[in-house]
C-alpha atoms as a PDB file:
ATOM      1  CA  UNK A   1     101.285 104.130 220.716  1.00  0.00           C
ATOM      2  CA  UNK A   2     100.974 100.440 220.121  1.00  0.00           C
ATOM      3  CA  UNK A   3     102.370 100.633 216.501  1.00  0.00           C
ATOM      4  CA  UNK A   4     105.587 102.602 217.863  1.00  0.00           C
ATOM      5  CA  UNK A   5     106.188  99.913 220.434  1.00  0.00           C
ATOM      6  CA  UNK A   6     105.808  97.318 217.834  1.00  0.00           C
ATOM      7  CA  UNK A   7     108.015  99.078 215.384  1.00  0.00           C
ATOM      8  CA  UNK A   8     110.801  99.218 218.468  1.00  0.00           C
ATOM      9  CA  UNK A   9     110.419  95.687 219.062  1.00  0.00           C
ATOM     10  CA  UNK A  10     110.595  94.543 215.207  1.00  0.00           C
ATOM     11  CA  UNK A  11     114.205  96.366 215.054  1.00  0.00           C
ATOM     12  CA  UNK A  12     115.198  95.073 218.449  1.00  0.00           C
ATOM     13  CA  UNK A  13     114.391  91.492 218.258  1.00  0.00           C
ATOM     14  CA  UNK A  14     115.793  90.858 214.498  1.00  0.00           C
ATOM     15  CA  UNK A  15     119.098  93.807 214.831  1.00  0.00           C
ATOM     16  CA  UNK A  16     119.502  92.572 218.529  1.00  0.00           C
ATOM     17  CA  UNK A  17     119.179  88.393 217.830  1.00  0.00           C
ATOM     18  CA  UNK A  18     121.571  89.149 214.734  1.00  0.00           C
ATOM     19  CA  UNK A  19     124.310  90.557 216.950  1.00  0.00           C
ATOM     20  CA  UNK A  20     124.198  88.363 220.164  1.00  0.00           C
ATOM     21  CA  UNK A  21     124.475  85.742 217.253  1.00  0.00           C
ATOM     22  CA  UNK A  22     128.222  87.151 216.153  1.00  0.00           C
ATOM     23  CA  UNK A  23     126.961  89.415 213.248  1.00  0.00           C
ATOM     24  CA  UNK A  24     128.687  92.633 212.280  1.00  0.00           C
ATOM     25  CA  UNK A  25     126.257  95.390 211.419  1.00  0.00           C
ATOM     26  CA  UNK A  26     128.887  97.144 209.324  1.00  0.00           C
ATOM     27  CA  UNK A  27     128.272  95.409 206.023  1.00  0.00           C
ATOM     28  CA  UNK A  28     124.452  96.101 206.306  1.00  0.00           C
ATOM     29  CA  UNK A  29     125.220  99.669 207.023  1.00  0.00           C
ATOM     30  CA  UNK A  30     126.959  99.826 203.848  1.00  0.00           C
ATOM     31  CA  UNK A  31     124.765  98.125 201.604  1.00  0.00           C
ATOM     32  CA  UNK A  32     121.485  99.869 203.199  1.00  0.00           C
ATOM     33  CA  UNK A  33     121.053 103.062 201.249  1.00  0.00           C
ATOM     34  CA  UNK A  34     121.991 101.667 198.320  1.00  0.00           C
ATOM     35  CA  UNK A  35     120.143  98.495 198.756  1.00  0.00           C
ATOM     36  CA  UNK A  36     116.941 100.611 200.307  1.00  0.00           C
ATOM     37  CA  UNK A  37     117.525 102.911 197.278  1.00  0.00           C
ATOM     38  CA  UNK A  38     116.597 100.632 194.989  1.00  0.00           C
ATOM     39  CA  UNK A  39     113.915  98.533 196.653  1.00  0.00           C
ATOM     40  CA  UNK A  40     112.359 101.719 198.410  1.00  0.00           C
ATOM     41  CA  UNK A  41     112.240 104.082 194.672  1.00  0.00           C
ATOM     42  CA  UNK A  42     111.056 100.700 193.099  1.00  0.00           C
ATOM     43  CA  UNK A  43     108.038 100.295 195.472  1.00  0.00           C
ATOM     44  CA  UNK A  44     107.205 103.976 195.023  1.00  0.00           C
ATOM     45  CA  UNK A  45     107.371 103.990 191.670  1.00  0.00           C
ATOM     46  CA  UNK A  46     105.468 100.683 191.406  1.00  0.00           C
ATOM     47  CA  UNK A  47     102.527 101.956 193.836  1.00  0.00           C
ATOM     48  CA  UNK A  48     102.423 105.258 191.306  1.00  0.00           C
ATOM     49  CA  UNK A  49     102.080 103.444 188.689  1.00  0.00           C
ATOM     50  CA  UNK A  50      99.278 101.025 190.056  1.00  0.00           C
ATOM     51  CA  UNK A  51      97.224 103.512 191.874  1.00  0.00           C
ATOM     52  CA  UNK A  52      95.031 106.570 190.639  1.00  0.00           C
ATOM     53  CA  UNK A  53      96.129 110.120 192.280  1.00  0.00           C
ATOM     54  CA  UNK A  54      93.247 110.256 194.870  1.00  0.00           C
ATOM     55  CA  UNK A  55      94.315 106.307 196.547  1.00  0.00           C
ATOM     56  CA  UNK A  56      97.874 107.564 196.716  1.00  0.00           C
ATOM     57  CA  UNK A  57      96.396 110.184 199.034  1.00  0.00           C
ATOM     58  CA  UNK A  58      94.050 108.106 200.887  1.00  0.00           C
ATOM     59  CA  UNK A  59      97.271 105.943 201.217  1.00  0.00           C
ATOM     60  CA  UNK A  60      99.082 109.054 202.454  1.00  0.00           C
ATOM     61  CA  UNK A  61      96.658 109.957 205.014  1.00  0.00           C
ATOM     62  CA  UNK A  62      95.876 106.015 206.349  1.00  0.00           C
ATOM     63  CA  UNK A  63      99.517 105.910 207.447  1.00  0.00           C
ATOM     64  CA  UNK A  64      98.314 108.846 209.622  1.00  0.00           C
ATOM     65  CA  UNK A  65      95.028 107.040 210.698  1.00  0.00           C
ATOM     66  CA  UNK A  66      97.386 104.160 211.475  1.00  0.00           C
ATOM     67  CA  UNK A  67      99.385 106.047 214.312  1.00  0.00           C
ATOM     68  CA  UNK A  68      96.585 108.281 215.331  1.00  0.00           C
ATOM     69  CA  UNK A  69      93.832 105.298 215.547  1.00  0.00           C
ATOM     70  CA  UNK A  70      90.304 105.436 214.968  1.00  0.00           C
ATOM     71  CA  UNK A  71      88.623 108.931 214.107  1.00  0.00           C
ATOM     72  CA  UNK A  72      85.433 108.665 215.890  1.00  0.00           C
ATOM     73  CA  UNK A  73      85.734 107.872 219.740  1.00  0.00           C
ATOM     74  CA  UNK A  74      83.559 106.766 222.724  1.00  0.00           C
ATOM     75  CA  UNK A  75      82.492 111.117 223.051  1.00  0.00           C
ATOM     76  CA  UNK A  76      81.729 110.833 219.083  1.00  0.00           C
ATOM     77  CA  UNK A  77      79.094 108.264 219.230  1.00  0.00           C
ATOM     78  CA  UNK A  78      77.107 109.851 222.198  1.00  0.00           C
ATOM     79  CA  UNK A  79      77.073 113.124 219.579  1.00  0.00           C
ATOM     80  CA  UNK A  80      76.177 111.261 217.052  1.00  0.00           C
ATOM     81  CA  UNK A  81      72.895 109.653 218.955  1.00  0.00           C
ATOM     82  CA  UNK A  82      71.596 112.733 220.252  1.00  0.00           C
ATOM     83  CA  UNK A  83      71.978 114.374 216.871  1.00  0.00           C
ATOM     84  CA  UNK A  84      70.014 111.971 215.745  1.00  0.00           C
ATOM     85  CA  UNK A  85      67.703 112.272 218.336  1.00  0.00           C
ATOM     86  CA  UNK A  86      66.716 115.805 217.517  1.00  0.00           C
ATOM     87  CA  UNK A  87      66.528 115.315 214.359  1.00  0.00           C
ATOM     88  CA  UNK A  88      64.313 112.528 214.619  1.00  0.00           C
ATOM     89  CA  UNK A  89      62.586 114.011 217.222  1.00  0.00           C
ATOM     90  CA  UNK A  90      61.237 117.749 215.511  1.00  0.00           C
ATOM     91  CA  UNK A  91      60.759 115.482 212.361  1.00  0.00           C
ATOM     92  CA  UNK A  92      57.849 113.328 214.675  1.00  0.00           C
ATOM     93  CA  UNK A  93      56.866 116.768 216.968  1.00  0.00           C
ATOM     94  CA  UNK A  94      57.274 119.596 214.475  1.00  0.00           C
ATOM     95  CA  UNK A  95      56.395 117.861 211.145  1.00  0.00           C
ATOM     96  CA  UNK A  96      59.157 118.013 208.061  1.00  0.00           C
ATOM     97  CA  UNK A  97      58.542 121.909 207.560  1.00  0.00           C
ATOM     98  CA  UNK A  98      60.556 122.146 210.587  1.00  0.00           C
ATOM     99  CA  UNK A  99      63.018 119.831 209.694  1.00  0.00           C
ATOM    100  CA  UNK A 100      63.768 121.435 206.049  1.00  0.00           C
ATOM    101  CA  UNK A 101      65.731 124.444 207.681  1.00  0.00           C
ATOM    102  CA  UNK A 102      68.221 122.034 209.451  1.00  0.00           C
ATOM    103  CA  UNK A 103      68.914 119.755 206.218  1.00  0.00           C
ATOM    104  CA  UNK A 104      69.206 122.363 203.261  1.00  0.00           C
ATOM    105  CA  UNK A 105      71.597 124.052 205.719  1.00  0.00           C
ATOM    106  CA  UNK A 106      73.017 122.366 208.224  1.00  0.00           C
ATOM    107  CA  UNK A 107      76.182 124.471 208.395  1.00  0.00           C
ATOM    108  CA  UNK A 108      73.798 126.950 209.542  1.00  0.00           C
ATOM    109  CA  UNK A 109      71.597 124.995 211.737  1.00  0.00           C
ATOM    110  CA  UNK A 110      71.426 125.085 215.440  1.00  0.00           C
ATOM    111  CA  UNK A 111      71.241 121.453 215.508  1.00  0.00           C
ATOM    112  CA  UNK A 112      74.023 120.415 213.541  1.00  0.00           C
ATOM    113  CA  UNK A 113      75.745 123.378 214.686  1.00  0.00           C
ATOM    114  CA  UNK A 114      76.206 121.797 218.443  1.00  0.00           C
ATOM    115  CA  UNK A 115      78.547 118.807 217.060  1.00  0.00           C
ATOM    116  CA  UNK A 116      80.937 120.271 215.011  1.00  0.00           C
ATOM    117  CA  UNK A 117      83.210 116.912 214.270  1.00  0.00           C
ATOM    118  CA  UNK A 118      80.434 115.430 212.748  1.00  0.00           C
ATOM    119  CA  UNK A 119      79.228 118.667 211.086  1.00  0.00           C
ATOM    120  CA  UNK A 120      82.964 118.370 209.944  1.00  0.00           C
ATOM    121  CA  UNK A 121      82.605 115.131 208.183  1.00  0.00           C
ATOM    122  CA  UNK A 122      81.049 115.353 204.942  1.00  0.00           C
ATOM    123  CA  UNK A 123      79.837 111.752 204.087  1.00  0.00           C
ATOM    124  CA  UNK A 124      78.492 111.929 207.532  1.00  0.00           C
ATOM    125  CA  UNK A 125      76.721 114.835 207.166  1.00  0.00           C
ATOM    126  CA  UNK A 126      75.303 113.825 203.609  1.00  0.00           C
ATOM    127  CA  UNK A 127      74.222 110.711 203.923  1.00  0.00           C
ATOM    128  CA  UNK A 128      71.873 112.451 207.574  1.00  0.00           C
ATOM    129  CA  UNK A 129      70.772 114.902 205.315  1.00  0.00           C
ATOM    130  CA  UNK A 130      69.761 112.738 202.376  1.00  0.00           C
ATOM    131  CA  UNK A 131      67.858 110.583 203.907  1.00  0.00           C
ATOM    132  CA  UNK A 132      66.461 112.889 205.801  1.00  0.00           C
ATOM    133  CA  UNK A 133      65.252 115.011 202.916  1.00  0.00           C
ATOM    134  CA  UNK A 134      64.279 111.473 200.789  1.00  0.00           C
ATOM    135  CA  UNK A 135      61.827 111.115 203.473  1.00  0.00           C
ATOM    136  CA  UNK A 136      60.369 114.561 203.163  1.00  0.00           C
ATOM    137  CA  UNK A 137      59.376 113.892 199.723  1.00  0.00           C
ATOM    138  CA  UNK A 138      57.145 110.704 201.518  1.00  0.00           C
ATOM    139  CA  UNK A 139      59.863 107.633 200.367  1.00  0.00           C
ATOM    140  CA  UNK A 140      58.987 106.530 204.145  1.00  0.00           C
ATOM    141  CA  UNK A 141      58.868 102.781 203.265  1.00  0.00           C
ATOM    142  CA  UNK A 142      61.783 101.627 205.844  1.00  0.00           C
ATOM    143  CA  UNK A 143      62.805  98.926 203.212  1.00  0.00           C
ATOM    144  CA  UNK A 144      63.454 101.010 200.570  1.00  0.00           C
ATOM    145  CA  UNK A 145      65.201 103.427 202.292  1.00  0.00           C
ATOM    146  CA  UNK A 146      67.401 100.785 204.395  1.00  0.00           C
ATOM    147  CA  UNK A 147      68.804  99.631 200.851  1.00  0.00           C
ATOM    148  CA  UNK A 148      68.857 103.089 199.995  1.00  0.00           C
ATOM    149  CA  UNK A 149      71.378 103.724 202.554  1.00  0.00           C
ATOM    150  CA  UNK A 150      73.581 100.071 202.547  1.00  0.00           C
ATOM    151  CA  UNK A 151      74.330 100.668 198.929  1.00  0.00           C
ATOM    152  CA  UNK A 152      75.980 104.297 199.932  1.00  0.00           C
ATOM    153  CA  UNK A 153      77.742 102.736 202.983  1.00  0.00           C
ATOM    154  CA  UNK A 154      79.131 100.072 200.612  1.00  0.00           C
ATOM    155  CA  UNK A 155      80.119 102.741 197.863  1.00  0.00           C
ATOM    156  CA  UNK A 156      81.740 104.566 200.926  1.00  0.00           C
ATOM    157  CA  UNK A 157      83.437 101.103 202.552  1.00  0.00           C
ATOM    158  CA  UNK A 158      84.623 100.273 199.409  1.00  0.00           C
ATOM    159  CA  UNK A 159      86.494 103.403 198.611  1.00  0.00           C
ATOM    160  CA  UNK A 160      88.018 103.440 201.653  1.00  0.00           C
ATOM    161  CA  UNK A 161      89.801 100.521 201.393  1.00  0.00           C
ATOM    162  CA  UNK A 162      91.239 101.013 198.309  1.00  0.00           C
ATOM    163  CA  UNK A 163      93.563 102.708 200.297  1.00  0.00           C
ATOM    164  CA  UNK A 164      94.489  99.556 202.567  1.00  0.00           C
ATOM    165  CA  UNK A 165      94.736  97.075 199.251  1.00  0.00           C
ATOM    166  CA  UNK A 166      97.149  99.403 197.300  1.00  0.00           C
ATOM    167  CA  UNK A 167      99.088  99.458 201.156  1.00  0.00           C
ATOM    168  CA  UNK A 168      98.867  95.732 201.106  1.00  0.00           C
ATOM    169  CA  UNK A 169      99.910  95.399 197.022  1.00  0.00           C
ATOM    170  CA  UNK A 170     103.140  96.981 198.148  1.00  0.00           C
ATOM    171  CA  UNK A 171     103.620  94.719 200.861  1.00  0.00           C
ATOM    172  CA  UNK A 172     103.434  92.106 198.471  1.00  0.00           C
ATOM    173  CA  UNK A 173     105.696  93.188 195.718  1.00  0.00           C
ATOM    174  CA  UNK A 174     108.684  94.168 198.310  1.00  0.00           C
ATOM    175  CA  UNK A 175     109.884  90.590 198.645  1.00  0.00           C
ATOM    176  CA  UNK A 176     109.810  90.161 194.688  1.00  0.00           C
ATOM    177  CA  UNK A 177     111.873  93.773 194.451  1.00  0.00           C
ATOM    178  CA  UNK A 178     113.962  92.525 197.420  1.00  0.00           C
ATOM    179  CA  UNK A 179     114.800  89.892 195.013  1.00  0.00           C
ATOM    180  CA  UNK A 180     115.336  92.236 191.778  1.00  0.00           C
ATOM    181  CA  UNK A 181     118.019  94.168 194.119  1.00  0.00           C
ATOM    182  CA  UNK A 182     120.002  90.874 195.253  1.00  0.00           C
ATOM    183  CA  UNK A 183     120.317  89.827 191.609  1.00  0.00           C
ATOM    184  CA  UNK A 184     121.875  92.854 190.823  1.00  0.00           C
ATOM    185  CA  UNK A 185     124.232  92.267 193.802  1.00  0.00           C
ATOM    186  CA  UNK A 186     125.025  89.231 192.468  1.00  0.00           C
ATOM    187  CA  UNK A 187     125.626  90.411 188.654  1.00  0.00           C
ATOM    188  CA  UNK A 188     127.842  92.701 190.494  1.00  0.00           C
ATOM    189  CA  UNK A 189     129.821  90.007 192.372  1.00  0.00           C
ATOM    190  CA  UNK A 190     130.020  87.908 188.872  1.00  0.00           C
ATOM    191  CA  UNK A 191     131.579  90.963 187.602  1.00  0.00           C
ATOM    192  CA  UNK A 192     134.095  90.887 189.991  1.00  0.00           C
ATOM    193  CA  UNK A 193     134.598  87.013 189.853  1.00  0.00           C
ATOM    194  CA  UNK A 194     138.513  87.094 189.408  1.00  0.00           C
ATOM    195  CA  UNK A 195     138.723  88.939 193.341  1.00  0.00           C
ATOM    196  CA  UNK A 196     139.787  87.042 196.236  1.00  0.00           C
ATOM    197  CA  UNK A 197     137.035  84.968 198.381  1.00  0.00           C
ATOM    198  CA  UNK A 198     137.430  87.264 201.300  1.00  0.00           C
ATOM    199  CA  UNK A 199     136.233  90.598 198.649  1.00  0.00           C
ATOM    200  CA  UNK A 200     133.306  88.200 197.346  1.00  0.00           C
ATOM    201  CA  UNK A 201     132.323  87.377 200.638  1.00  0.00           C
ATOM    202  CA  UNK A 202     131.716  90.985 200.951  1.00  0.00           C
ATOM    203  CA  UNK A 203     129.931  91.310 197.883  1.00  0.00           C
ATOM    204  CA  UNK A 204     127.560  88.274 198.294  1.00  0.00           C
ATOM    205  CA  UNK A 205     126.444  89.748 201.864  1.00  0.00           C
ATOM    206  CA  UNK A 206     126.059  92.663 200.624  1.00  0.00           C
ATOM    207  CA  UNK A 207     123.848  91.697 197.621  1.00  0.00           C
ATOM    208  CA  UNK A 208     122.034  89.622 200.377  1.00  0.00           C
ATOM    209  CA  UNK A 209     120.960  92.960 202.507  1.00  0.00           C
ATOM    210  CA  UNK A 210     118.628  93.008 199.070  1.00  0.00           C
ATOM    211  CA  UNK A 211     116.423  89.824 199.955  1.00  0.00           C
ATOM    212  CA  UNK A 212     116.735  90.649 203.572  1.00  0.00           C
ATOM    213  CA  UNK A 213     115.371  94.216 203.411  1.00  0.00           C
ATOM    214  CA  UNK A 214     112.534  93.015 200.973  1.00  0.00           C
ATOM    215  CA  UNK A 215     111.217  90.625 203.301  1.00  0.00           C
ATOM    216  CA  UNK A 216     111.824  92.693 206.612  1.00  0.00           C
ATOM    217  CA  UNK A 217     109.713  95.651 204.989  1.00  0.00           C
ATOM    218  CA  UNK A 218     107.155  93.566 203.733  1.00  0.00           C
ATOM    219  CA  UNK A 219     106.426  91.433 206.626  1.00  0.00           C
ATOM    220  CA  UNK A 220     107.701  93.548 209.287  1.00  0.00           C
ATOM    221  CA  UNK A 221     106.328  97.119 208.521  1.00  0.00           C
ATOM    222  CA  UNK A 222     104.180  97.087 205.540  1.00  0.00           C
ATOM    223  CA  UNK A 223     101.486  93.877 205.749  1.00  0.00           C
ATOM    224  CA  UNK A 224     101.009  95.096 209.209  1.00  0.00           C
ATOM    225  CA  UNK A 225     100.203  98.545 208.539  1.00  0.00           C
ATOM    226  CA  UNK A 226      98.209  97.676 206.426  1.00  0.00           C
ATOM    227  CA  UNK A 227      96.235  95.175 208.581  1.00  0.00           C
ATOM    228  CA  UNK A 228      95.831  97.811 211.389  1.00  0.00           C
ATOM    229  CA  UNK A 229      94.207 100.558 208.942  1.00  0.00           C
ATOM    230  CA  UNK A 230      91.852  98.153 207.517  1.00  0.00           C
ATOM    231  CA  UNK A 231      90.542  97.679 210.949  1.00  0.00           C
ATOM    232  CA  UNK A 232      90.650 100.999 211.493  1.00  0.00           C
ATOM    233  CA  UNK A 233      88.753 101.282 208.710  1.00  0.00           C
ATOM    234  CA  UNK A 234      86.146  98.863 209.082  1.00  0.00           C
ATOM    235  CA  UNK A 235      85.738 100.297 213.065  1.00  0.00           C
ATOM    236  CA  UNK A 236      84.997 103.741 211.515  1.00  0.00           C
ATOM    237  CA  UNK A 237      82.243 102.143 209.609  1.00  0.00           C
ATOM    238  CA  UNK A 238      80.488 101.422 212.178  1.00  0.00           C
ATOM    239  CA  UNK A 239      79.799 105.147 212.765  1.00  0.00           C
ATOM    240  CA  UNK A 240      77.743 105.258 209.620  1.00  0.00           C
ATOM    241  CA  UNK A 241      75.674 102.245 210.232  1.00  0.00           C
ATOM    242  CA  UNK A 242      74.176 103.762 213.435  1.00  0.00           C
ATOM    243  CA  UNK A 243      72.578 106.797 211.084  1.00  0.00           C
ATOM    244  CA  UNK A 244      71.361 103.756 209.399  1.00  0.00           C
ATOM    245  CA  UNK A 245      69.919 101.602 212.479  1.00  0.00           C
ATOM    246  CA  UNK A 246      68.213 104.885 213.847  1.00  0.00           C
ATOM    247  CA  UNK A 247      66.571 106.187 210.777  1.00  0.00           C
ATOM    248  CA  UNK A 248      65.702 103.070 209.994  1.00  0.00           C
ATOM    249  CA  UNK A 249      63.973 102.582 213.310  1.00  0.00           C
ATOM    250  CA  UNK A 250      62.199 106.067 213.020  1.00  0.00           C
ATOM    251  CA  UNK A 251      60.526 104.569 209.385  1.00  0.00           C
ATOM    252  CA  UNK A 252      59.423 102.056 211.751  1.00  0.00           C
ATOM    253  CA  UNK A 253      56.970 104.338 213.971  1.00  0.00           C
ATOM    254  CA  UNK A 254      59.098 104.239 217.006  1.00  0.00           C
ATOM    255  CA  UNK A 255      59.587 107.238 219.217  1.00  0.00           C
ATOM    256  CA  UNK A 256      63.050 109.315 218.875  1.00  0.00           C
ATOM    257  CA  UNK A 257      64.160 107.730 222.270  1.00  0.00           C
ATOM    258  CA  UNK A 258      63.856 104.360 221.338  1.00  0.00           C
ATOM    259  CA  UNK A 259      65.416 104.775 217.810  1.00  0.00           C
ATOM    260  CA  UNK A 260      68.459 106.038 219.558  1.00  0.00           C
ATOM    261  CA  UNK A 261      68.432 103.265 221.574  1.00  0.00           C
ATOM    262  CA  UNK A 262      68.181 100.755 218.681  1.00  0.00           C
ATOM    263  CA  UNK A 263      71.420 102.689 217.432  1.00  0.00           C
ATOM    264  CA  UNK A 264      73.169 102.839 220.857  1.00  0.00           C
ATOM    265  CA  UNK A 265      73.210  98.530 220.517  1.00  0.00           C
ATOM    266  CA  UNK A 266      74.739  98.887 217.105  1.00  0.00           C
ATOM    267  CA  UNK A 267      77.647 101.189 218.716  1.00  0.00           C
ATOM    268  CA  UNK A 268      80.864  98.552 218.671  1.00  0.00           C
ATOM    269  CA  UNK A 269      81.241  97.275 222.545  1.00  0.00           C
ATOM    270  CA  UNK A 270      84.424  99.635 224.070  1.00  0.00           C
ATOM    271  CA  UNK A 271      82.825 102.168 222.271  1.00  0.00           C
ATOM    272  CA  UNK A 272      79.364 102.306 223.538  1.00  0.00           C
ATOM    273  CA  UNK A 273      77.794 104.480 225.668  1.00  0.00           C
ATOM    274  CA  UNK A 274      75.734 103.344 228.333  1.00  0.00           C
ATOM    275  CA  UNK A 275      72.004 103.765 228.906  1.00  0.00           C
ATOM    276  CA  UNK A 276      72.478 106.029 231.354  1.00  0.00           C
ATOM    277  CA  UNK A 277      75.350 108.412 229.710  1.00  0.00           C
ATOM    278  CA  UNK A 278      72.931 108.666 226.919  1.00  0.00           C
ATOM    279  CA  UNK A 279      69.739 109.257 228.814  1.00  0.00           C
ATOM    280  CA  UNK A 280      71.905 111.715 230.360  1.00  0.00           C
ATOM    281  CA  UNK A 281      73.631 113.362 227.290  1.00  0.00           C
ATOM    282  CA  UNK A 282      69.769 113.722 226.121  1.00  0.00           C
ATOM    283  CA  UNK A 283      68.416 115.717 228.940  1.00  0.00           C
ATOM    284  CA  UNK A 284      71.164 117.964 229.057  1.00  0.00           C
ATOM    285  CA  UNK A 285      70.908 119.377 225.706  1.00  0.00           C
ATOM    286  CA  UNK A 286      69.535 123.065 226.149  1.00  0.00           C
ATOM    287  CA  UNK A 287      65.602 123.640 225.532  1.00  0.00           C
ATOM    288  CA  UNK A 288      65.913 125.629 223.139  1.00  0.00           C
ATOM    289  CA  UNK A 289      67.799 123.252 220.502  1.00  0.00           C
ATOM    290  CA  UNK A 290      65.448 120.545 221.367  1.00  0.00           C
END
């Protein structure tokens, strides 16, 4: 919602400043699809060129992210805590035997099977299981299996904002192609050097719109965007790092409610559930899944 405002004001401000300053829209109109033609198909071209098949997707699908906001909300991390809490829980009650059914399987498990989002997401979903499983083959040295886990969160950060940088390359380049476009304009107007001042004028703006459109993508549209999906990005991290906190915590001896509630102060601020929405999350989940 935010973004769309933004993007309103960005064309209101600079379009509505330009005309209670005298200017005439009609030569920008002109010169825009050609102008946007050539500094637009250059920037695609140049981000298909620099960027392997499966960024250009992640690219795709962050513009998305970047209207949309955020995938995991405040409801998300209260699932993901008492997930965890089972989990943790018939690991410490039941023994691993118990456990094995849920992890080999979870699509089929009645445990997983309660939070489908998460079920949904697959690096979620892995990196629970993994661990899970590395600690029913006895790798229960907390340590160990903290660095275990930071070096696939990294791995998993990393690729994620490949997306972002090849957003933010683009940004970049636009001012430089902005450039290529009004030189072109002006090898058009040199062309044309014999024509009256009033036709050059013309020409000159219009190979102008070039350096103009360059810069207003860039720093209008493009560096924001994205700025906004890198912190979108680095906010949906911090859904992963709370399978990290409360594993972690459950190496460390403590009991499933506590390890939750180590997580629960890793959950980012406006996002956290309280003691008491988790406490009560907890005791509603039905007997027989706990």
């Amino acid at each position: 919602m935010f973004q769309i405002i933004g993007i309103l004001i960005v064309f209101g401000m600079v379009f509505g400043g330009f005309l209670m300053a005298g200017g005439h829209l009609d030569v920008i109109l002109r010169a825009l699809p050609f102008e946007l033609m050539m500094i637009g198909g250059a920037a695609v071209g140049a981000f298909l060129i620099g960027n392997p098949f499966k960024v250009v997707m992640g690219a795709l699908s962050g513009f998305g992210a970047i209207f949309a906001g955020p995938k995991w909300k405040k409801k998300d991390y209260t699932d993901l805590l008492c997930l965890l809490f089972l989990l943790t829980k018939t690991m410490k009650t039941k023994g691993v035997i118990a456990l094995e059914s849920h992890i080999d399987n979870p699509k089929e498990s009645s445990i997983f099977t309660k939070y489908p989002k998460i079920l949904k997401d697959h690096f979620a979903c892995d990196l629970i299981c993994d661990t899970l499983r590395m600690m029913t083959m006895n790798l229960e040295d907390p340590h160990q299996v903290e660095d275990a886990i930071e070096k696939q969160l990294e791995k998993h950060h990393h690729e994620h904002h490949q997306a972002c940088h090849a957003i933010q390359n683009m940004a970049d380049a636009l001012p430089a192609l902005g450039i290529v476009a009004a030189v072109l304009g002006i090898i058009k107007t040199m062309g044309a050097i014999s024509e009256p001042p009033e036709y050059l004028g013309k020409l000159i703006g219009s190979a102008l719109v070039g350096t103009f459109l360059g810069v207003f993508l860039a720093y209008g549209f493009f560096g924001p965007f994205a700025a906004v999906l890198t912190a979108i990005r680095d906010e949906d991290h911090h859904f992963y790092k709370i399978i990290q906190a409360v594993l972690v915590a459950h190496l460390h001896g403590n009991a499933a409610q506590i390890s939750v509630e180590i997580g629960r102060g890793e959950v980012p601020t406006s996002l956290q559930p309280s003691f008491s929405v988790l406490d009560e999350a907890i005791n509603a989940i039905p007997p027989e899944t706990a």
